[in-house]
PDB file of N, CA and C in Angstrom:
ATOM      1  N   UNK A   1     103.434 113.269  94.190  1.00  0.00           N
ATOM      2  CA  UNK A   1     102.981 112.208  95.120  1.00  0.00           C
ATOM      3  C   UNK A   1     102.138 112.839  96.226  1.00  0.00           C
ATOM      4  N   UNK A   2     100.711 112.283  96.424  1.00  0.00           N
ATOM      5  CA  UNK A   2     100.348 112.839  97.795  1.00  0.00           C
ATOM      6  C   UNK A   2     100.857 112.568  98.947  1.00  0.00           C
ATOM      7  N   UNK A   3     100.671 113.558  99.653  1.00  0.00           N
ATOM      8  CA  UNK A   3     101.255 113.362 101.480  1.00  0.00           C
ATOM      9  C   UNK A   3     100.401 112.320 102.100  1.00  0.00           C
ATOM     10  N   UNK A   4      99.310 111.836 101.984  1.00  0.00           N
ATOM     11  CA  UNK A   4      98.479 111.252 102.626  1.00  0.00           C
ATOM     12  C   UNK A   4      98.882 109.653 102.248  1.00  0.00           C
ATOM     13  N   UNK A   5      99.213 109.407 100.681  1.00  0.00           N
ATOM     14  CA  UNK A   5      99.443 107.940 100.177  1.00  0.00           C
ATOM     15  C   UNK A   5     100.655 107.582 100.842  1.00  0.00           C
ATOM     16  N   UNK A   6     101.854 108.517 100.814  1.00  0.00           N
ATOM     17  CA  UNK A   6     103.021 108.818 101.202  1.00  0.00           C
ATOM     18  C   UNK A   6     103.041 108.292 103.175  1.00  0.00           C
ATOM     19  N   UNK A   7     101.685 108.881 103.519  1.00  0.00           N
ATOM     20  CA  UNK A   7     101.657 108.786 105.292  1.00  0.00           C
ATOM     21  C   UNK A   7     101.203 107.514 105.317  1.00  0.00           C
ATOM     22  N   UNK A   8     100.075 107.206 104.591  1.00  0.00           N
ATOM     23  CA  UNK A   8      99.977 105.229 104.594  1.00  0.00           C
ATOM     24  C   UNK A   8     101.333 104.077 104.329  1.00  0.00           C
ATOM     25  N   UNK A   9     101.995 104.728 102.735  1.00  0.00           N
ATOM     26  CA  UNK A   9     103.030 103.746 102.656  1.00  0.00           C
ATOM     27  C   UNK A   9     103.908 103.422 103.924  1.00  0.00           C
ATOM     28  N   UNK A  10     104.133 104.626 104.620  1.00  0.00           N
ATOM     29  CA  UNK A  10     105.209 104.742 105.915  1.00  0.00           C
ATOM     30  C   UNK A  10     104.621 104.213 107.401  1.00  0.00           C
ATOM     31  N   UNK A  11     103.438 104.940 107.629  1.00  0.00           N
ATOM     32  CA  UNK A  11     102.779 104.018 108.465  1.00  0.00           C
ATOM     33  C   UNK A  11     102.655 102.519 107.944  1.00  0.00           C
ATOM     34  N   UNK A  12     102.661 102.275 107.505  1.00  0.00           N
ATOM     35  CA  UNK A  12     102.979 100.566 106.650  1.00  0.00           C
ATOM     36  C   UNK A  12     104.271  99.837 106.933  1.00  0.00           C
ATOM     37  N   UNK A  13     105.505 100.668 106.312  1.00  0.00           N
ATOM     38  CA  UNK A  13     106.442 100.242 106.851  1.00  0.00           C
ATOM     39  C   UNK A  13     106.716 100.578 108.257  1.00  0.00           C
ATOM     40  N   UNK A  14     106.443 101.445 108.855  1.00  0.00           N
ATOM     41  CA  UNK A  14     106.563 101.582 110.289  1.00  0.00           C
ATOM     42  C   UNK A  14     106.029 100.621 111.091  1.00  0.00           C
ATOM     43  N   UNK A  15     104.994 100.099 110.522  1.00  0.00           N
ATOM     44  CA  UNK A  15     104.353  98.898 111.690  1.00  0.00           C
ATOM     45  C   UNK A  15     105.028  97.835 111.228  1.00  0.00           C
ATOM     46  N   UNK A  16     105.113  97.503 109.839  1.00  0.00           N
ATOM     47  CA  UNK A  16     106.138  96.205 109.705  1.00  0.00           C
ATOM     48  C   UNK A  16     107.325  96.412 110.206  1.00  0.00           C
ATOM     49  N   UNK A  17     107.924  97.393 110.112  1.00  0.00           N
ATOM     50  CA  UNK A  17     109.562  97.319 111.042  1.00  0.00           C
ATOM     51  C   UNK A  17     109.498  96.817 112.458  1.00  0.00           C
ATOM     52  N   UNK A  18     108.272  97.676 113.105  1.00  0.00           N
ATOM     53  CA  UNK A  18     107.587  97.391 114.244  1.00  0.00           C
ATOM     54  C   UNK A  18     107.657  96.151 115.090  1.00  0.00           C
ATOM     55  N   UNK A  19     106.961  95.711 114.206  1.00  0.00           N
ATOM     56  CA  UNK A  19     106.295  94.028 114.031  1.00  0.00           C
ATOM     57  C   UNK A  19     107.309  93.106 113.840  1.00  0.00           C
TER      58      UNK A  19
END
């Protein structure tokens, strides 16, 4: 798995938890 797809999926859920 890349680190970078991996840093989007999470930044993803991080703003939806966020949010």
């Amino acid at each position: 798995v890349d680190p970078f797809v991996c840093d989007i999926l999470r930044c993803s859920l991080n703003r939806k938890k966020s949010i």
